[in-house]
C-alpha atoms as a PDB file:
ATOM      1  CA  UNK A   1    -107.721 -97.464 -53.516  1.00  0.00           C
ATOM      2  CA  UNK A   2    -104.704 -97.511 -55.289  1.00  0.00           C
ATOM      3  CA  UNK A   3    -103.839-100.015 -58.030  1.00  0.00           C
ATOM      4  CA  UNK A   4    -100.414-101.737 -58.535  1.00  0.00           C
ATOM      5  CA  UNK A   5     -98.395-101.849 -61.706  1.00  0.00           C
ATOM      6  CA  UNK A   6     -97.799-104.650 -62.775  1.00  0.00           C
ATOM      7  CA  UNK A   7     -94.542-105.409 -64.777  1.00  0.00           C
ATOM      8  CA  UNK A   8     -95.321-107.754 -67.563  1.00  0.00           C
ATOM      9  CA  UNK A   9     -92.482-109.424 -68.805  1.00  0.00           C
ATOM     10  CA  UNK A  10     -92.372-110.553 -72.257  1.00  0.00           C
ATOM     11  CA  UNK A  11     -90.315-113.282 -73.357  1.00  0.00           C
ATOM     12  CA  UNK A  12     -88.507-113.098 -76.636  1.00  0.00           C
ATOM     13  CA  UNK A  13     -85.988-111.055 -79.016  1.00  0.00           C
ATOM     14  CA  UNK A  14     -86.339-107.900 -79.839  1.00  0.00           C
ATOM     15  CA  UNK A  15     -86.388-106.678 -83.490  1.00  0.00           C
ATOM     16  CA  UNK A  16     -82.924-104.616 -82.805  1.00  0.00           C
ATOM     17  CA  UNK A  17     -81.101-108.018 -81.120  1.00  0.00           C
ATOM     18  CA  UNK A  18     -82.678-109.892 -84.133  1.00  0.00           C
ATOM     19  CA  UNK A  19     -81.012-107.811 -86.363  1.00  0.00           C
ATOM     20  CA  UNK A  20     -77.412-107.628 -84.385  1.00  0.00           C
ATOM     21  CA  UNK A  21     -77.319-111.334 -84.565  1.00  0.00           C
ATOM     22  CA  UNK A  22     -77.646-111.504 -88.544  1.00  0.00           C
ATOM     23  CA  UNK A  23     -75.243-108.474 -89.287  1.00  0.00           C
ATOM     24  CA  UNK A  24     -72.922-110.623 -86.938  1.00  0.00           C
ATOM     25  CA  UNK A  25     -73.302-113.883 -88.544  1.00  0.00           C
ATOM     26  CA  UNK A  26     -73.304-112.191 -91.910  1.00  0.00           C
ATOM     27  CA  UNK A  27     -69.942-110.969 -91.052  1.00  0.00           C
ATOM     28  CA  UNK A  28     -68.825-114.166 -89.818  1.00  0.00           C
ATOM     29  CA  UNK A  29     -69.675-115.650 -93.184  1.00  0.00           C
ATOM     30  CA  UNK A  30     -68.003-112.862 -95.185  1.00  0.00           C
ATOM     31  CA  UNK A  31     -64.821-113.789 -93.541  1.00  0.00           C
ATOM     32  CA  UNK A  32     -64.851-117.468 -93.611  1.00  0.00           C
ATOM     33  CA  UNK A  33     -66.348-118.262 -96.602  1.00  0.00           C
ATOM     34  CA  UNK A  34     -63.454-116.617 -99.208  1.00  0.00           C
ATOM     35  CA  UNK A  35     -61.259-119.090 -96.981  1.00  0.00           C
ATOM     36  CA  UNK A  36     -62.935-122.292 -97.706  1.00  0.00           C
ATOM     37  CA  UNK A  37     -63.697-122.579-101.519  1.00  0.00           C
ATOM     38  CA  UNK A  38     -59.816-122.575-101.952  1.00  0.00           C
ATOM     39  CA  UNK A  39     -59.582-125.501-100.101  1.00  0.00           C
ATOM     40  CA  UNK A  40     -62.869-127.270-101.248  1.00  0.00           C
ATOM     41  CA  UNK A  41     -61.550-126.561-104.692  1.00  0.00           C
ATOM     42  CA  UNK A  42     -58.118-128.636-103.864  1.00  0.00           C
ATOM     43  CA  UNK A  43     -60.008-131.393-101.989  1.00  0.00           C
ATOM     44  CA  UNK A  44     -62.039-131.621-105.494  1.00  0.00           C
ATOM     45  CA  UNK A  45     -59.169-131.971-107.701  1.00  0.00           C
ATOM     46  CA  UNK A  46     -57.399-134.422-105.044  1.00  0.00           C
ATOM     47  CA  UNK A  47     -60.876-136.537-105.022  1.00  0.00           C
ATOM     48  CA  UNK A  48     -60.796-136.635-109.184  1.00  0.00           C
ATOM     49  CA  UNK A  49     -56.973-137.320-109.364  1.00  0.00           C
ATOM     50  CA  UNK A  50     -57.213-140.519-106.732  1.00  0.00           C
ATOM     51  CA  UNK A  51     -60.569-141.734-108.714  1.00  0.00           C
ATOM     52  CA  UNK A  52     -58.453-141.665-111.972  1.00  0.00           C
ATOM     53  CA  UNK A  53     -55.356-143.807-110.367  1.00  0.00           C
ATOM     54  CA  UNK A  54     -58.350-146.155-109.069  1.00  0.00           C
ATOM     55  CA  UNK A  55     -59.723-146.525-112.489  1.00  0.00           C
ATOM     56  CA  UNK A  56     -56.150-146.858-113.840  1.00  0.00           C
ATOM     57  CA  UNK A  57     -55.769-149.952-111.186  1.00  0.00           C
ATOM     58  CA  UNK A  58     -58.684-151.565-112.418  1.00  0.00           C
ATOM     59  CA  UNK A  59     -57.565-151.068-116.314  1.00  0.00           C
ATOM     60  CA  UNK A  60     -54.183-152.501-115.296  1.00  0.00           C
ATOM     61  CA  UNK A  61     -56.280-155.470-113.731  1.00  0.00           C
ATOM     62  CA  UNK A  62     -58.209-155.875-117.292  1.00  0.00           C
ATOM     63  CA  UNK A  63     -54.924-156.004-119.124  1.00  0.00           C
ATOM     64  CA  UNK A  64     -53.056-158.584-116.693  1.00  0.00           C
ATOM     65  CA  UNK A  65     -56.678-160.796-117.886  1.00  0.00           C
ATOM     66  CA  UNK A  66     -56.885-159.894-120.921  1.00  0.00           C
ATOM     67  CA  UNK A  67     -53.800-158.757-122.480  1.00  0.00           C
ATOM     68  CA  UNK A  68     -55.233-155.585-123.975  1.00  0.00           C
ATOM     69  CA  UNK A  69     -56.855-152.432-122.163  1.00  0.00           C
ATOM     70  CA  UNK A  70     -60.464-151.818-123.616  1.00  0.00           C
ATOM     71  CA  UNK A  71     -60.562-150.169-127.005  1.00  0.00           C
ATOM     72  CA  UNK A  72     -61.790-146.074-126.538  1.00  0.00           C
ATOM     73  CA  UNK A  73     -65.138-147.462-127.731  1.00  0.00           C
ATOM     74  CA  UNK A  74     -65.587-149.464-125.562  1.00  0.00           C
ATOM     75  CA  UNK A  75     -64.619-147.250-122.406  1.00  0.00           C
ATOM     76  CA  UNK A  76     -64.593-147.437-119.109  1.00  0.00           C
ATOM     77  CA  UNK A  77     -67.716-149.221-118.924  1.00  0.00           C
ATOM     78  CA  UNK A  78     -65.922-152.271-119.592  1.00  0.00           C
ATOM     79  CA  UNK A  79     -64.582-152.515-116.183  1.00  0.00           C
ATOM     80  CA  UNK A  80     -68.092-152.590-115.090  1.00  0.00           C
ATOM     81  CA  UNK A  81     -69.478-155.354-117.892  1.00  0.00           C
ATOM     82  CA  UNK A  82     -67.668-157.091-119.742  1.00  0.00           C
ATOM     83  CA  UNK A  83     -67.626-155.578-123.330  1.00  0.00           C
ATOM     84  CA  UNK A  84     -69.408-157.467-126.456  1.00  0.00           C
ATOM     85  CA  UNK A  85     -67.325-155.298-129.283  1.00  0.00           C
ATOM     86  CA  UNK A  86     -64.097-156.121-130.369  1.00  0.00           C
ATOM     87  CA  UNK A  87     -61.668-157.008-128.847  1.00  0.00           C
ATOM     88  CA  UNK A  88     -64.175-159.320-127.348  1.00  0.00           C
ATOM     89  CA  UNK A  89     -61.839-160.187-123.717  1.00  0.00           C
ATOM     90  CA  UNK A  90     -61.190-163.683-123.183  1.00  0.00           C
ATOM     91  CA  UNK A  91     -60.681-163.549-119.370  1.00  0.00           C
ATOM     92  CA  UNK A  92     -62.834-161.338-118.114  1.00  0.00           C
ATOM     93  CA  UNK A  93     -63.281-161.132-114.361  1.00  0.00           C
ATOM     94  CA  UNK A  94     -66.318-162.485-113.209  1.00  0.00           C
ATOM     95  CA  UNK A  95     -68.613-159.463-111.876  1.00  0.00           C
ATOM     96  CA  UNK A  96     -66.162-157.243-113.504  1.00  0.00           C
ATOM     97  CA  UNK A  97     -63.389-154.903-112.284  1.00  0.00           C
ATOM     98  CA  UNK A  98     -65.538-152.118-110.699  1.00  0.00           C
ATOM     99  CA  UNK A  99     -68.846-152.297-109.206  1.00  0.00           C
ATOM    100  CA  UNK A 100     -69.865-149.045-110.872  1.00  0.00           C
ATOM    101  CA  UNK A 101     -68.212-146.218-112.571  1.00  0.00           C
ATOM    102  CA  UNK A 102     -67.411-143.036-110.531  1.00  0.00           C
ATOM    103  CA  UNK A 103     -68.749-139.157-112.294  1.00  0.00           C
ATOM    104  CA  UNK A 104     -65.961-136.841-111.222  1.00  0.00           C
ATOM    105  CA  UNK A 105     -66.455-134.839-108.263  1.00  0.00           C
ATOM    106  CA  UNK A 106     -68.468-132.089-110.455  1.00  0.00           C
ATOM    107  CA  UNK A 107     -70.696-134.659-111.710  1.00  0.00           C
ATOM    108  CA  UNK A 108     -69.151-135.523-115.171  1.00  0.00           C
ATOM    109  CA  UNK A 109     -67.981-139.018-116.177  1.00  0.00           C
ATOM    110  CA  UNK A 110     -64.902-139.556-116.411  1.00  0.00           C
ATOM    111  CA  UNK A 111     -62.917-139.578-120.294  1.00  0.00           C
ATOM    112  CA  UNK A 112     -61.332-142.574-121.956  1.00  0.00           C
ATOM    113  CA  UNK A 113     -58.814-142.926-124.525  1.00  0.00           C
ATOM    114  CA  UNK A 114     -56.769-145.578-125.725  1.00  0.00           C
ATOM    115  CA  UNK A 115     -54.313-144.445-128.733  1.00  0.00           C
ATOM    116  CA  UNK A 116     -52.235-147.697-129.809  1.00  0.00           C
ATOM    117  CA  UNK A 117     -52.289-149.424-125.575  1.00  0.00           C
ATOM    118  CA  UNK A 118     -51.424-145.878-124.513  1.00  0.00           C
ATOM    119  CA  UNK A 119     -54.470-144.853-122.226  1.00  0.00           C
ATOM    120  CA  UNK A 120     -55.715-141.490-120.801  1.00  0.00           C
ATOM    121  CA  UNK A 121     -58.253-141.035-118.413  1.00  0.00           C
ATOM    122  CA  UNK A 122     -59.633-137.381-117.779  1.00  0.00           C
ATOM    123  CA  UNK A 123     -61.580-135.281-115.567  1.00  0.00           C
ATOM    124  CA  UNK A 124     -62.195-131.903-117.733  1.00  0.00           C
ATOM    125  CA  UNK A 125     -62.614-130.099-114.317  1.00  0.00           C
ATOM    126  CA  UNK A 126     -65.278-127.683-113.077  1.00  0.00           C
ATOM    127  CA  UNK A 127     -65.858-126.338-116.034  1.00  0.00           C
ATOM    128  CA  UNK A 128     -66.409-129.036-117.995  1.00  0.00           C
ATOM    129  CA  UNK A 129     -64.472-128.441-121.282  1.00  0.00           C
ATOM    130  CA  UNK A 130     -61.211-129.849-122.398  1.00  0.00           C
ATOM    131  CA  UNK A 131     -58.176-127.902-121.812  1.00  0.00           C
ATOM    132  CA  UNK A 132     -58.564-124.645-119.247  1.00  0.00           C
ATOM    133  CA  UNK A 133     -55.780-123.573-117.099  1.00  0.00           C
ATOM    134  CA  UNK A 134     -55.857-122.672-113.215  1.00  0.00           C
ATOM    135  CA  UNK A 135     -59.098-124.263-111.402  1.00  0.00           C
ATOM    136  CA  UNK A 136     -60.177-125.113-114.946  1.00  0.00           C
ATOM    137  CA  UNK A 137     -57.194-127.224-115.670  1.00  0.00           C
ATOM    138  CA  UNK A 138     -58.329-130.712-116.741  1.00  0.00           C
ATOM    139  CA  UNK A 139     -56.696-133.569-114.590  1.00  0.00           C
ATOM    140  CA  UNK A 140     -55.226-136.637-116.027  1.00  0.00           C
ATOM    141  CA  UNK A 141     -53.338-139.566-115.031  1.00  0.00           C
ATOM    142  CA  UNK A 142     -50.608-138.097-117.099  1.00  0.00           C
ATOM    143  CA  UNK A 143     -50.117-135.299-114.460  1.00  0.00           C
END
């Protein structure tokens, strides 16, 4: 008596098609990725520039209330509450001119300054230091 062969079949990758798929997809990613950060470093500075011309809104906002922007001491945060240091506003906004203060898009508030009614608000960038040039240039609502 003669026995048959039977063909198992397994089901599954091998080792070899496993690793064709990740030199693939490791290629893939070495191609697309040099592409991207470019642009997700311009959609950054685009986010931090139209957060400062938001905050510069709501400052313009204080001053039409109050006649004065808030001193450099007392910051942004007085758009949020209203601000117990002098100049003590008269006309505050009731529940303020923000809900809550925005960090920049790489997680650092956001710089107030207000030299004689003349205000600057600044993002230092990614790297998180005043002044810098290229991607490091800090972004104001001067520019």
């Amino acid at each position: 008596m003669k026995r048959k062969a039977k063909l198992v079949r397994r089901s599954g990758f091998t080792l070899i098609e496993i690793m064709v798929v990740v030199v693939i997809l490791g290629l893939l990613a070495a191609l697309v990725v040099p592409r991207i950060g470019p642009q997700v470093a311009e959609a950054q500075r685009t986010t931090a520039a139209t957060q400062i011309r938001s905050l510069e809104d709501a400052l313009e906002m204080y001053r039409m209330h109050n006649g004065f922007y808030p001193s450099t001491q007392q910051g942004l945060e007085a758009l949020v509450t209203a601000p117990t240091t002098t100049p003590v506003p008269k006309r505050y906004a009731e529940g303020g001119y923000l809900k809550k203060l925005p960090d920049d898009p790489w997680g650092n508030p956001y710089v107030y300054r207000n030299q004689g009614g003349h205000i600057t608000i600044m993002s230092y960038g990614p790297d998180g230091e005043e002044g810098g040039d290229g991607v490091n240039a800090d972004i104001t609502n001067e520019d």
